[in-house]
N, C-alpha and C. Protein backbone atom coordinates (compact mmCIF):
# COMPACT_ATOMS: atom_id res chain seq x y z
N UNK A 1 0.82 -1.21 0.00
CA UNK A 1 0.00 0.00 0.00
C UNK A 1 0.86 1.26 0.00
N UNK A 2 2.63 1.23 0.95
CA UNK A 2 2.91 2.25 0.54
C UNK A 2 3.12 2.54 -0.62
N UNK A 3 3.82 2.05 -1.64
CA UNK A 3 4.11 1.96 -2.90
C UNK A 3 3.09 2.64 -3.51
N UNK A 4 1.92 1.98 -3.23
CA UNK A 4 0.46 2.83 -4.13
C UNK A 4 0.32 4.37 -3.40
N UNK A 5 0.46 4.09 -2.50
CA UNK A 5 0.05 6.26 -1.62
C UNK A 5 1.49 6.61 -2.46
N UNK A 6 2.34 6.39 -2.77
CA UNK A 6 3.37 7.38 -3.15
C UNK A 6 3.32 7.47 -4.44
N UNK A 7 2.79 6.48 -5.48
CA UNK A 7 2.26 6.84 -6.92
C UNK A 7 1.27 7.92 -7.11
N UNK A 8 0.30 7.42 -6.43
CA UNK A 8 -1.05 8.24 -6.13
C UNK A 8 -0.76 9.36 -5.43
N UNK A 9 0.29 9.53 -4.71
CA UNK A 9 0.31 10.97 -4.68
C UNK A 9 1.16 12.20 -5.47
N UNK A 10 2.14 11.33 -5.95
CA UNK A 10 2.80 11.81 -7.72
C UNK A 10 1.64 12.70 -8.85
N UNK A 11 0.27 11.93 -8.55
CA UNK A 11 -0.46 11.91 -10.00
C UNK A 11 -2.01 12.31 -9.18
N UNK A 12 -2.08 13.04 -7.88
CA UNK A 12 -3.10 13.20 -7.43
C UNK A 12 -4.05 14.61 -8.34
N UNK A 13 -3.04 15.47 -8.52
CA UNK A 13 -3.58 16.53 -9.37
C UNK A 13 -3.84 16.25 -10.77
N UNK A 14 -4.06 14.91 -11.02
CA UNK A 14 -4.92 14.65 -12.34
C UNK A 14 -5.48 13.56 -12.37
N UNK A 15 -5.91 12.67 -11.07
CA UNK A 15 -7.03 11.57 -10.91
C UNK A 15 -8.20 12.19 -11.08
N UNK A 16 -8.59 13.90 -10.61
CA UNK A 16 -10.30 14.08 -11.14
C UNK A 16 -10.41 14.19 -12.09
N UNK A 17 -9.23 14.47 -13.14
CA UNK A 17 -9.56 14.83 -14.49
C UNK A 17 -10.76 14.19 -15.30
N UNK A 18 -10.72 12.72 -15.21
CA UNK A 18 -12.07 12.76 -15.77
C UNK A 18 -13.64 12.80 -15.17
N UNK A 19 -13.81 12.91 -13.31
CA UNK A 19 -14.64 13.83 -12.94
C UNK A 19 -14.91 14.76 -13.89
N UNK A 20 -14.11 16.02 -14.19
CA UNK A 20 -14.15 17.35 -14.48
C UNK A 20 -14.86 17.04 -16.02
N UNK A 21 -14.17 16.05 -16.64
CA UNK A 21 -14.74 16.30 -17.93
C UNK A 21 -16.85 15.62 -17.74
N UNK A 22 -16.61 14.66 -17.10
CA UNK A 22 -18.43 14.36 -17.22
C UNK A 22 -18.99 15.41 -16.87
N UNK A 23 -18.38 16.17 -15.75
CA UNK A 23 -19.32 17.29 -14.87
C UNK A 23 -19.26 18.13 -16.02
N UNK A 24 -18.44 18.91 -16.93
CA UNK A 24 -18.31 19.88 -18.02
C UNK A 24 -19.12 19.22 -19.09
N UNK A 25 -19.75 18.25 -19.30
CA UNK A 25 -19.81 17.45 -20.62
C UNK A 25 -21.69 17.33 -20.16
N UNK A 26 -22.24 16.76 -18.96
CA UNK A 26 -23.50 16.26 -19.38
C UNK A 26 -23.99 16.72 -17.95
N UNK A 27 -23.69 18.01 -17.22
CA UNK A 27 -24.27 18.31 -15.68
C UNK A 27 -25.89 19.15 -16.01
N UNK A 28 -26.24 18.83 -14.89
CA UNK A 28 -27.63 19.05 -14.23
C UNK A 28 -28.16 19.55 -13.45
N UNK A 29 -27.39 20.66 -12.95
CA UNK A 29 -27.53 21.66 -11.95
C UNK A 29 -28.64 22.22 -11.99
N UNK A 30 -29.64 22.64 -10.54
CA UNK A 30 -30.58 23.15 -10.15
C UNK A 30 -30.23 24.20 -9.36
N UNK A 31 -31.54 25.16 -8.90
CA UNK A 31 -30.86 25.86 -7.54
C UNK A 31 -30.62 24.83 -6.30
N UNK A 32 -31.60 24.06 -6.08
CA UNK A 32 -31.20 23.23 -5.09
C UNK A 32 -30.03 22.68 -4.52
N UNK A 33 -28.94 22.30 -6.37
CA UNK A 33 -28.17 21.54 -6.12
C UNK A 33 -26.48 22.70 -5.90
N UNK A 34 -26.71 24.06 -6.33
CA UNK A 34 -25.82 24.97 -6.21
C UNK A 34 -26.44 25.46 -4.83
N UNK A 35 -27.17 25.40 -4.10
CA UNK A 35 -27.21 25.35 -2.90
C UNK A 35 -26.36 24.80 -2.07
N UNK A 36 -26.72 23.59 -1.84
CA UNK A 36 -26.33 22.52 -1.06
C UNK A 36 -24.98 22.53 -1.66
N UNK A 37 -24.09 22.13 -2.80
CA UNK A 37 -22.78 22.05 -3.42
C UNK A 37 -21.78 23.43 -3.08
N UNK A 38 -22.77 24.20 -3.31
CA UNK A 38 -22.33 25.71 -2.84
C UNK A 38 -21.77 25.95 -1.83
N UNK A 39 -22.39 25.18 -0.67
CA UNK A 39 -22.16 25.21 1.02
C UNK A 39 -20.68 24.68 1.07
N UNK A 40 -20.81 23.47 0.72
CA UNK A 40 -19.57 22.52 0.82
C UNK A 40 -18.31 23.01 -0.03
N UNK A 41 -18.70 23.57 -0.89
CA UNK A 41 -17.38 24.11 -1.68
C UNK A 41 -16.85 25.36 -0.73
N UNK A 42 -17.65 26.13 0.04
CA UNK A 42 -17.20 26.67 0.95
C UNK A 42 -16.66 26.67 2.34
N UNK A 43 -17.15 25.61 2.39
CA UNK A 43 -17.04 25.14 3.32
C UNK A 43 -15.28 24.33 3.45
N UNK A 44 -15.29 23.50 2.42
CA UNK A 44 -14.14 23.08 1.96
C UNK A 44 -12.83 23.85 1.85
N UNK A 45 -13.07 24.82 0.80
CA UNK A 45 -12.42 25.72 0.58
C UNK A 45 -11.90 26.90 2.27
N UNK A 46 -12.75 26.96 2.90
CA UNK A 46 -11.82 27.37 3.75
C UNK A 46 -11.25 26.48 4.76
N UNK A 47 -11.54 25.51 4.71
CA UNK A 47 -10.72 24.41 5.37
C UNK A 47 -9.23 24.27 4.59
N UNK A 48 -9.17 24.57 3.70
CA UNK A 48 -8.58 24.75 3.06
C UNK A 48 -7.20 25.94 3.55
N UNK A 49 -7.89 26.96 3.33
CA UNK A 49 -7.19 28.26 3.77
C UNK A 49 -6.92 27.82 5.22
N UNK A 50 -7.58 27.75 6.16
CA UNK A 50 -7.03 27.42 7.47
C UNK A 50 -6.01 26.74 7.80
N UNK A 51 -5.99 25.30 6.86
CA UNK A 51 -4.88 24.62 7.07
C UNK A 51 -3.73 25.08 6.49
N UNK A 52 -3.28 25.70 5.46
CA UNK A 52 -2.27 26.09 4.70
C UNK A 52 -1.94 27.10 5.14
N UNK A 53 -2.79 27.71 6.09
CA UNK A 53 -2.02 29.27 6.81
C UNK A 53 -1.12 28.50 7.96
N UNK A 54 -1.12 27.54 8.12
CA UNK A 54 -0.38 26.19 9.15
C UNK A 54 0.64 25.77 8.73
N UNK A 55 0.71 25.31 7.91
CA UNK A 55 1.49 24.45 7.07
C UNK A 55 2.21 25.43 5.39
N UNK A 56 1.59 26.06 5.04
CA UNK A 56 2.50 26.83 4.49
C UNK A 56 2.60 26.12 3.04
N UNK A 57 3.35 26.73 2.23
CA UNK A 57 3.45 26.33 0.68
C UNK A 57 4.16 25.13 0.17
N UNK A 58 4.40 24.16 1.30
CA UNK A 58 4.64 22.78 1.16
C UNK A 58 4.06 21.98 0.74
N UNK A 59 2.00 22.80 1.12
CA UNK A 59 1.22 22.22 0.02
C UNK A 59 0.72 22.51 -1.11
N UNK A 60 1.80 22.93 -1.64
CA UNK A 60 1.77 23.01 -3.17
C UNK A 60 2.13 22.62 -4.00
N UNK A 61 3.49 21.59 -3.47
CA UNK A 61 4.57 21.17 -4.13
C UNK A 61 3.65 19.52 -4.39
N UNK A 62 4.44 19.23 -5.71
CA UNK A 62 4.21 17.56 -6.36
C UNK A 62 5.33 16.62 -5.68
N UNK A 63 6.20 17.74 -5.48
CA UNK A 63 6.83 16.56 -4.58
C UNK A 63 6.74 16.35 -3.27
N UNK A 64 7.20 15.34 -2.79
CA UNK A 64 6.80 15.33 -0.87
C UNK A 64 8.02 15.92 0.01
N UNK A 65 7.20 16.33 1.04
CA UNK A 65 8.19 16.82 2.03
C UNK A 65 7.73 16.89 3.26
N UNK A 66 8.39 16.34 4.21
CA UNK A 66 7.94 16.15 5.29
C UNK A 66 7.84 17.68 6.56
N UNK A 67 8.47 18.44 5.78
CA UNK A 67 9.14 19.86 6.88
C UNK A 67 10.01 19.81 7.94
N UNK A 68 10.03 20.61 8.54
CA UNK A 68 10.47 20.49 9.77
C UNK A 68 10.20 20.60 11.18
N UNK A 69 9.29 20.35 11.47
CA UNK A 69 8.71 20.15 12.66
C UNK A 69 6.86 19.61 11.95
N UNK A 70 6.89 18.64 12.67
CA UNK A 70 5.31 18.27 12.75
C UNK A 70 4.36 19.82 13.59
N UNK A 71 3.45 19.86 12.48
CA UNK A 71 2.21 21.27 12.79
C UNK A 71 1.17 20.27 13.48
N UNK A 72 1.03 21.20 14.20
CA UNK A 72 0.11 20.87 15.34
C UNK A 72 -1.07 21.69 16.17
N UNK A 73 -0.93 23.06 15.18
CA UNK A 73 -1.99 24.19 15.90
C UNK A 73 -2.98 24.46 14.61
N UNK A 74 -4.01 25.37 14.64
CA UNK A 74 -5.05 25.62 13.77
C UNK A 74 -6.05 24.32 13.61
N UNK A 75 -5.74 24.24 12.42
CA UNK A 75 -7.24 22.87 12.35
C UNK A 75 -6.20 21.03 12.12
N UNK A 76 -4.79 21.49 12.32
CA UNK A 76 -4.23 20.15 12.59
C UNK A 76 -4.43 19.97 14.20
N UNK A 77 -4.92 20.45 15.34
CA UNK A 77 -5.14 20.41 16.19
C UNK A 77 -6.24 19.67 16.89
N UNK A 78 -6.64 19.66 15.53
CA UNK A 78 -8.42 18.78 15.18
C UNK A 78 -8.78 17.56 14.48
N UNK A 79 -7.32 17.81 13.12
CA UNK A 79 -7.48 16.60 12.38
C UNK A 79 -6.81 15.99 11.43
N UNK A 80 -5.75 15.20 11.28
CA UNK A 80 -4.63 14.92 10.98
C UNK A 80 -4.34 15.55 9.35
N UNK A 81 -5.64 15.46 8.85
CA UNK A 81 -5.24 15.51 7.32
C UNK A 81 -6.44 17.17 7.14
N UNK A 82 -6.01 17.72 7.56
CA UNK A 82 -7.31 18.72 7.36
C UNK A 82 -7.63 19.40 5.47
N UNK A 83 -6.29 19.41 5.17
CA UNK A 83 -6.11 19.91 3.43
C UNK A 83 -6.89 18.50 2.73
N UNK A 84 -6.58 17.80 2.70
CA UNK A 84 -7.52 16.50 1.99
C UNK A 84 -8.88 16.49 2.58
N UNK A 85 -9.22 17.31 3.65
CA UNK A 85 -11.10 16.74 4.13
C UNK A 85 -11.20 18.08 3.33
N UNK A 86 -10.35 19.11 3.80
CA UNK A 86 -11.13 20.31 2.67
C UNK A 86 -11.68 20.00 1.07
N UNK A 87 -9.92 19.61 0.32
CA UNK A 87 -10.37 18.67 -1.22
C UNK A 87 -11.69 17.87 -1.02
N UNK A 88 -11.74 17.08 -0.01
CA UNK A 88 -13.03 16.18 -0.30
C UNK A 88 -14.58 17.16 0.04
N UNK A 89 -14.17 18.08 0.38
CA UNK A 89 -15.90 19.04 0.63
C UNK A 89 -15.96 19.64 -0.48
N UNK A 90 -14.64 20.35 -0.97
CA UNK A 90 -14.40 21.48 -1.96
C UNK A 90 -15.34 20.55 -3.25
N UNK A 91 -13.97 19.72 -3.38
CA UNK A 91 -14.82 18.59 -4.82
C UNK A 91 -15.96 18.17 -4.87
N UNK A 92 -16.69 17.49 -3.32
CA UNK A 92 -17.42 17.01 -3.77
C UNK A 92 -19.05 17.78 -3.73
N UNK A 93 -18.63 19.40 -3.00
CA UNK A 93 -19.40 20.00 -3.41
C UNK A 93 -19.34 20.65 -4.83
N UNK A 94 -18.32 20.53 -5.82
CA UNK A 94 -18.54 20.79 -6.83
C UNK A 94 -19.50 20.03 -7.72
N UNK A 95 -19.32 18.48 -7.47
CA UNK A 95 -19.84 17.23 -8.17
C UNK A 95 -21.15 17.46 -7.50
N UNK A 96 -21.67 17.59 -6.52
CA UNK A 96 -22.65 18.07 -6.22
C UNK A 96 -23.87 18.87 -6.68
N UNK A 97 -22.94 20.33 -7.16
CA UNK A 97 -23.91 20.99 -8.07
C UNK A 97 -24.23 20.54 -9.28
N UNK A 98 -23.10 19.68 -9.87
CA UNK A 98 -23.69 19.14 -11.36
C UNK A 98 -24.60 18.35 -11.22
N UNK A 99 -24.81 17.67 -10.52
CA UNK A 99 -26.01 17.01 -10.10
C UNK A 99 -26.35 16.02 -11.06
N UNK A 100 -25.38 15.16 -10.95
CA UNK A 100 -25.55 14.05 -11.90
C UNK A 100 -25.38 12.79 -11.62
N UNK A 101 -26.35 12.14 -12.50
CA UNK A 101 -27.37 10.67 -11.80
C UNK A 101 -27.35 9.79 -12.94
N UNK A 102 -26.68 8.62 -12.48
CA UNK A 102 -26.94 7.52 -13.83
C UNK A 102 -27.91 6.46 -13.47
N UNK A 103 -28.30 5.68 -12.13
CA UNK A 103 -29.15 5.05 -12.23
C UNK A 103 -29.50 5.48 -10.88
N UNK A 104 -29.64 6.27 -9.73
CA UNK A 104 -30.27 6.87 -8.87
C UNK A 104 -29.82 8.41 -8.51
N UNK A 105 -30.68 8.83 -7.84
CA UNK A 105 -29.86 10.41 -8.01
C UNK A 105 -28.81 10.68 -6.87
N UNK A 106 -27.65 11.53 -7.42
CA UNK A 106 -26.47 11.59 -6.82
C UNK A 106 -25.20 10.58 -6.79
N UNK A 107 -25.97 9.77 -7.68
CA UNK A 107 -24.90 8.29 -7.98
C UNK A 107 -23.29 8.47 -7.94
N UNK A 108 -23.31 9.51 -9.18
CA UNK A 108 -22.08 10.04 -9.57
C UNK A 108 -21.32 10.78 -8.05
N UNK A 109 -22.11 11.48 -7.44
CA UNK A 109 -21.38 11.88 -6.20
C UNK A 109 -20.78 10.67 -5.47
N UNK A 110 -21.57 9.65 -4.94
CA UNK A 110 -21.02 8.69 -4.18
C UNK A 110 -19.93 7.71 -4.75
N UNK A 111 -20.06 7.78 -6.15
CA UNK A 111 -18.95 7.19 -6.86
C UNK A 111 -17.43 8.05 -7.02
N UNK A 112 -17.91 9.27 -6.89
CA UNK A 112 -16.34 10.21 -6.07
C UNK A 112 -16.13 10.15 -4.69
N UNK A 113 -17.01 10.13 -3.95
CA UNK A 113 -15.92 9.94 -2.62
C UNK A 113 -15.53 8.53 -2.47
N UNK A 114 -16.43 7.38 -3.30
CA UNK A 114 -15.45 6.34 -2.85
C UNK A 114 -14.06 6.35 -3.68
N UNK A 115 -14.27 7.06 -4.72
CA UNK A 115 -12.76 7.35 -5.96
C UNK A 115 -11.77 8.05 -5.22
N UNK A 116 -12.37 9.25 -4.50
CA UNK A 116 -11.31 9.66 -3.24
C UNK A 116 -10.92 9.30 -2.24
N UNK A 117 -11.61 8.62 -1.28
CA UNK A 117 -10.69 7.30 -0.34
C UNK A 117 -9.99 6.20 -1.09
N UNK A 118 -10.21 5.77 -2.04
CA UNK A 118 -9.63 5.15 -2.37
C UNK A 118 -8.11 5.12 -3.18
N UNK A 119 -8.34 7.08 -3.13
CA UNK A 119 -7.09 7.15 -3.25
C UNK A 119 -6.16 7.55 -2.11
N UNK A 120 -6.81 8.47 -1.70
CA UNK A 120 -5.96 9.39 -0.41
C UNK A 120 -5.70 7.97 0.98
N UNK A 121 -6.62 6.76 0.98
CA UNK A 121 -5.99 6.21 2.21
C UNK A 121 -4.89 5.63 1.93
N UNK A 122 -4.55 4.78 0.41
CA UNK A 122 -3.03 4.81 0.66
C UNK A 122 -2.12 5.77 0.37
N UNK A 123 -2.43 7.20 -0.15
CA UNK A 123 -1.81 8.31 -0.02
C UNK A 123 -1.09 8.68 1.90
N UNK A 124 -2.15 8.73 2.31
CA UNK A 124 -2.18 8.88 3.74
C UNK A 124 -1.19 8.06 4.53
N UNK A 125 -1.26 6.49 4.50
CA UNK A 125 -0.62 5.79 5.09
C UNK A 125 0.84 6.11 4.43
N UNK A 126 1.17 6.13 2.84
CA UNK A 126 2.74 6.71 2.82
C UNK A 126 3.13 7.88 3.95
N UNK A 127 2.49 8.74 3.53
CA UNK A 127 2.34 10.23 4.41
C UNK A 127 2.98 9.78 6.03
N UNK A 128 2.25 8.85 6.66
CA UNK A 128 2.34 9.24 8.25
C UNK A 128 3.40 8.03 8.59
N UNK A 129 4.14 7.63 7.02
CA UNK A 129 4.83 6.25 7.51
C UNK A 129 6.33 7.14 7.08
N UNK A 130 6.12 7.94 6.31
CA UNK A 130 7.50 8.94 6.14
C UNK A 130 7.62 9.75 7.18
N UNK A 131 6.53 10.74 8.04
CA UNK A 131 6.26 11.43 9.39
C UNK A 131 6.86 10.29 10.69
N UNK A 132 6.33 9.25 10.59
CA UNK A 132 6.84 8.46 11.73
C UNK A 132 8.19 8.59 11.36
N UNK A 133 9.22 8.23 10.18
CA UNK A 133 10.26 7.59 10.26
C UNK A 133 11.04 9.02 10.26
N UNK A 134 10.78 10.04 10.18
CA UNK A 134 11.44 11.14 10.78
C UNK A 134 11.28 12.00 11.66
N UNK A 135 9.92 11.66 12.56
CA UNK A 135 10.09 12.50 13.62
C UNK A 135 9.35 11.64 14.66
N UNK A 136 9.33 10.60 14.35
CA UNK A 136 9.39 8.93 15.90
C UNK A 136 8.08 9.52 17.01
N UNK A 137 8.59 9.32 17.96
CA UNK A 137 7.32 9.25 18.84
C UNK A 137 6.84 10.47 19.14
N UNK A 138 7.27 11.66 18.53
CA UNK A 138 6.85 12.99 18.35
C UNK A 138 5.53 12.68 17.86
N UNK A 139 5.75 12.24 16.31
CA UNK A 139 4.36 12.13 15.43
C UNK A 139 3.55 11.48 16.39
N UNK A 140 3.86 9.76 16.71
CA UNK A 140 3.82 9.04 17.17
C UNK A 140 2.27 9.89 18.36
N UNK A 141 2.76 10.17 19.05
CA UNK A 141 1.87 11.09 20.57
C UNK A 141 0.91 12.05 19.91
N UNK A 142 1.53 12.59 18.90
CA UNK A 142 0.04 13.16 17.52
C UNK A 142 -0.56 12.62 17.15
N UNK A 143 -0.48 11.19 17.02
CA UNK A 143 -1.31 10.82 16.13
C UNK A 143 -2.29 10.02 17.04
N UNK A 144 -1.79 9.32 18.58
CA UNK A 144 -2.96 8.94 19.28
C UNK A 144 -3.59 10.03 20.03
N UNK A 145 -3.43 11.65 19.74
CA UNK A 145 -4.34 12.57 20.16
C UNK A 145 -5.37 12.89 19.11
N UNK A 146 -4.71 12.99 17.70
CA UNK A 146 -5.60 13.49 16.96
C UNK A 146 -6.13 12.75 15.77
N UNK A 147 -7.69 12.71 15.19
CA UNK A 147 -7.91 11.70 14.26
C UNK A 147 -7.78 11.96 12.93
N UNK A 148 -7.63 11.16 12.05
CA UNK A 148 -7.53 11.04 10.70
C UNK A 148 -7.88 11.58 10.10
N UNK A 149 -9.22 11.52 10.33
CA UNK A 149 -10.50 12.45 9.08
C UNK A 149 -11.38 12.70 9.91
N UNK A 150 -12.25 12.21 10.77
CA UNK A 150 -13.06 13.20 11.79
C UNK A 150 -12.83 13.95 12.45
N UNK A 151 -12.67 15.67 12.61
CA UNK A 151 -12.49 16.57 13.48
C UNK A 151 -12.76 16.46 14.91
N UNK A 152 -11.79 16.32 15.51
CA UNK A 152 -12.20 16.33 17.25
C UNK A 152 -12.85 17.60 17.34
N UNK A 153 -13.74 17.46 18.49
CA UNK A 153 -15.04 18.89 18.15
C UNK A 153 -14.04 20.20 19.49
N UNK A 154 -12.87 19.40 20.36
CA UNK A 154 -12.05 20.27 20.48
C UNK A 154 -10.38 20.20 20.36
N UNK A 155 -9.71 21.46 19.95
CA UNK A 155 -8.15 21.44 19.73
C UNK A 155 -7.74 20.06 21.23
N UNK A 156 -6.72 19.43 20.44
CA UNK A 156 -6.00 18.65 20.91
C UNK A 156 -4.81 19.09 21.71
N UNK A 157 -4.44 18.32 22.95
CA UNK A 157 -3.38 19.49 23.64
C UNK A 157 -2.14 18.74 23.31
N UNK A 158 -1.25 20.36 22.90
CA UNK A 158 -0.46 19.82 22.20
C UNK A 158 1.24 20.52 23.06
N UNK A 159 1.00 21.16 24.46
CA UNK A 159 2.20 21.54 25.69
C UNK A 159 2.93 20.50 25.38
N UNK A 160 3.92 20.77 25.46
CA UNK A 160 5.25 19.52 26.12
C UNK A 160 5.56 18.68 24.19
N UNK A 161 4.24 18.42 24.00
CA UNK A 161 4.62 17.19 22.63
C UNK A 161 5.41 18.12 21.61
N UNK A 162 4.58 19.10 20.76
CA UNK A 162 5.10 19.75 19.38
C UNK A 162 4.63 21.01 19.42
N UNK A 163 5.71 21.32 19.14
CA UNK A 163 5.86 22.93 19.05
C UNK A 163 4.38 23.85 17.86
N UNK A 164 3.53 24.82 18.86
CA UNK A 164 2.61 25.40 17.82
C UNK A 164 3.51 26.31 17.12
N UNK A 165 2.60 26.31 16.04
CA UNK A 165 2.93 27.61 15.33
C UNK A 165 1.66 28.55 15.27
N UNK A 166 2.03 29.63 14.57
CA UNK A 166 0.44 31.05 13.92
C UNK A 166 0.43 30.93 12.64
N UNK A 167 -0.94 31.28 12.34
CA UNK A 167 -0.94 30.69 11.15
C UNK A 167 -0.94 31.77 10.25
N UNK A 168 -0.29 32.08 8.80
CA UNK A 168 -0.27 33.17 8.28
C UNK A 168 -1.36 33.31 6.85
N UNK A 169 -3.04 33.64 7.97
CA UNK A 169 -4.02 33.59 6.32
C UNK A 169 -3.48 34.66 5.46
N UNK A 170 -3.12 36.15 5.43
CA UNK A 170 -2.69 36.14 4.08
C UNK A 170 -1.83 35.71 2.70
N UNK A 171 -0.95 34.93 3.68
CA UNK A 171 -0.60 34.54 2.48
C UNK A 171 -0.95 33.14 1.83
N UNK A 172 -1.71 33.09 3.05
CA UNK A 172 -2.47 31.37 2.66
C UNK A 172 -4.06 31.68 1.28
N UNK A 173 -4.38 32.80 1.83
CA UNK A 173 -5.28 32.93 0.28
C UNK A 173 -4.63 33.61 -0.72
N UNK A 174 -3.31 33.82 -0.78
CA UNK A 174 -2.55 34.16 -1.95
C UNK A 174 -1.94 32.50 -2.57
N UNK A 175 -1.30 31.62 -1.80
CA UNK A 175 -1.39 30.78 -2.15
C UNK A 175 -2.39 29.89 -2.94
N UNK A 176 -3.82 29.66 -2.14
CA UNK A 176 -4.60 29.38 -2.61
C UNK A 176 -5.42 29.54 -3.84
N UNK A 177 -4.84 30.93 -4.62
CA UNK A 177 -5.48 31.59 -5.62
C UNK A 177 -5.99 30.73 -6.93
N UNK A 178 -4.71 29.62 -6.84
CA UNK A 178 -4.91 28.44 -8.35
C UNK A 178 -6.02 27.52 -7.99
N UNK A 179 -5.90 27.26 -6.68
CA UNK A 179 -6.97 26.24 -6.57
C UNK A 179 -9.03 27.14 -6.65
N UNK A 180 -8.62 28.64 -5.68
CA UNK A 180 -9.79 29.24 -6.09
C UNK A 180 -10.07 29.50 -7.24
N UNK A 181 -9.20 30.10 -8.04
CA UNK A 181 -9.55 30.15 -9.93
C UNK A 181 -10.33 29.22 -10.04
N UNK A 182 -9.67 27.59 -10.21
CA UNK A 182 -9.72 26.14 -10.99
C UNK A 182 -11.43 25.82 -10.25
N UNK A 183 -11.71 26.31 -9.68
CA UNK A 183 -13.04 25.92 -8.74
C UNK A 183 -14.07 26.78 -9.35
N UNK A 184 -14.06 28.03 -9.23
CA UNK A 184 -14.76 29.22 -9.74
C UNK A 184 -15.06 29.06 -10.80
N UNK A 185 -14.06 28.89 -11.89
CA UNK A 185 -13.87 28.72 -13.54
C UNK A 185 -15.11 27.23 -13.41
N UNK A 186 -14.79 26.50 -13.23
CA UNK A 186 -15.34 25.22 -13.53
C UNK A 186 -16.99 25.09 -13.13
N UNK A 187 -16.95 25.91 -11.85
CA UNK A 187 -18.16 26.22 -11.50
C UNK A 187 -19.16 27.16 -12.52
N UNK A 188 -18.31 27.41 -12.55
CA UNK A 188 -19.14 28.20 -13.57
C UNK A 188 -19.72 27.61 -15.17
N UNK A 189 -18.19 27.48 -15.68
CA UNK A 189 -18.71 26.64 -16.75
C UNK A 189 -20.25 25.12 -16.24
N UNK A 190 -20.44 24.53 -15.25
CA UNK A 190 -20.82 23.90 -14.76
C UNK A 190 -22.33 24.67 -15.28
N UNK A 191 -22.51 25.40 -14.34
CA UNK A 191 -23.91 26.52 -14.33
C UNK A 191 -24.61 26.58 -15.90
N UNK A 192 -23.22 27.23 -16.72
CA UNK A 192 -23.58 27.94 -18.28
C UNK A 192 -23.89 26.71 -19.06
N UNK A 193 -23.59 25.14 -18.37
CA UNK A 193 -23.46 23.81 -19.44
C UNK A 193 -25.42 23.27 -18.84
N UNK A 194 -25.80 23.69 -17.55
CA UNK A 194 -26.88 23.44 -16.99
C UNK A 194 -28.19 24.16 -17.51
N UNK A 195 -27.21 25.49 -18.27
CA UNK A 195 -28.73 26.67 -18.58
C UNK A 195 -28.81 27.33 -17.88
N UNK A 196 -28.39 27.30 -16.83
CA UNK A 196 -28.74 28.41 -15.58
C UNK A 196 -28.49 30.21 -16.02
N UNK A 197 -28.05 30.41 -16.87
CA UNK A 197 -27.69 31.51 -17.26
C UNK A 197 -28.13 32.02 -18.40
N UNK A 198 -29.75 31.21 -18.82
CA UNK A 198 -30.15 31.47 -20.15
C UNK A 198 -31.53 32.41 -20.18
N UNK A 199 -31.41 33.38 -19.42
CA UNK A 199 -32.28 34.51 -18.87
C UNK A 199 -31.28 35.27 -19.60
N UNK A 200 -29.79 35.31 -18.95
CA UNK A 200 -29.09 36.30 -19.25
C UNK A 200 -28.33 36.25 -21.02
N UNK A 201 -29.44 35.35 -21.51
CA UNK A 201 -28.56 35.34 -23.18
C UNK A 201 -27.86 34.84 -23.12
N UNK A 202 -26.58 33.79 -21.86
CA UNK A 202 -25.43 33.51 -22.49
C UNK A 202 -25.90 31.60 -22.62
């Protein structure tokens, strides 16, 4: 499995690619469904920003890097992988608004988040098996405080174990700018492929 999290995470920024093309190609968006998709993409998206004002422009890179000190304040305080639960709200409130159904409705949604665990858990297990082997029972005491993918509903105490840091949001939504474009853009096209915009002539 490590072998597969470290491919899969080589080639993670182009496993939705063909998501993107069905959602651009045959979506079905309502208000209902840019409602509800709407929420979560925001929702996502600043999970997003929160964590990367933490962790910093390490998540940007294709290649891996472990840093230098395990983060442990903001919303890693809550939940080991907080940038991947964001991706999974962000996305799958995008797939959401397209609102597309092949033999019950929302099909296509549930067929992405199992496409996304199924990638990110052996993504994950490389992840915390490179973290263990360079920073030992540091991580180690992080990781039986804080969980995987469910948010502890409070910060984890983190005195004595790993050093906090502050988190710096401006430059974390300057960072973020490619991923807000790539969301916005698509969303949109999403809307104009649904009709939603055929009041306004386009």
């Amino acid at each position: 499995m490590l072998k597969l999290g470290e491919i899969l995470f080589k080639y993670r920024d182009y496993t939705p690619l063909p998501f993107m093309v069905v959602m651009v190609v045959s979506p079905a968006a309502t208000s209902c469904s840019l409602l509800v998709g709407g929420i979560l993409m925001l929702l996502g998206e600043a999970i997003r920003v929160h964590g990367v004002a933490y962790i910093g422009g390490v998540s940007r890179t294709r290649s891996y890097s472990t840093g230098q000190k395990v983060i442990s304040g903001g919303p890693f305080a809550r939940v080991r992988n907080p940038l991947y639960l964001g991706n999974l709200l962000l996305s799958a409130g995008l797939v959401a608004v397209a609102n597309i159904s092949f033999f019950f409705p929302q099909d296509f949604l549930v067929l992405f988040v199992v496409c996304f665990f199924a990638q990110y858990i052996p993504v994950v297990a490389w992840e915390e098996n490179n973290l263990t082997q360079k920073f030992g029972e540091a991580y180690r005491a992080y990781q039986s405080q804080v969980p995987r993918w469910l948010p502890r509903l409070s910060a984890a105490p983190t005195q004595g174990v790993i050093e906090a840091i502050k988190g710096d949001y401006p430059k974390a939504i300057k960072s973020e700018k490619n991923t807000l474009t790539t969301s916005v853009v698509l969303l949109l096209v999403v809307l104009w492929r649904s009709g939603m915009f055929a009041d306004l002539g386009l």
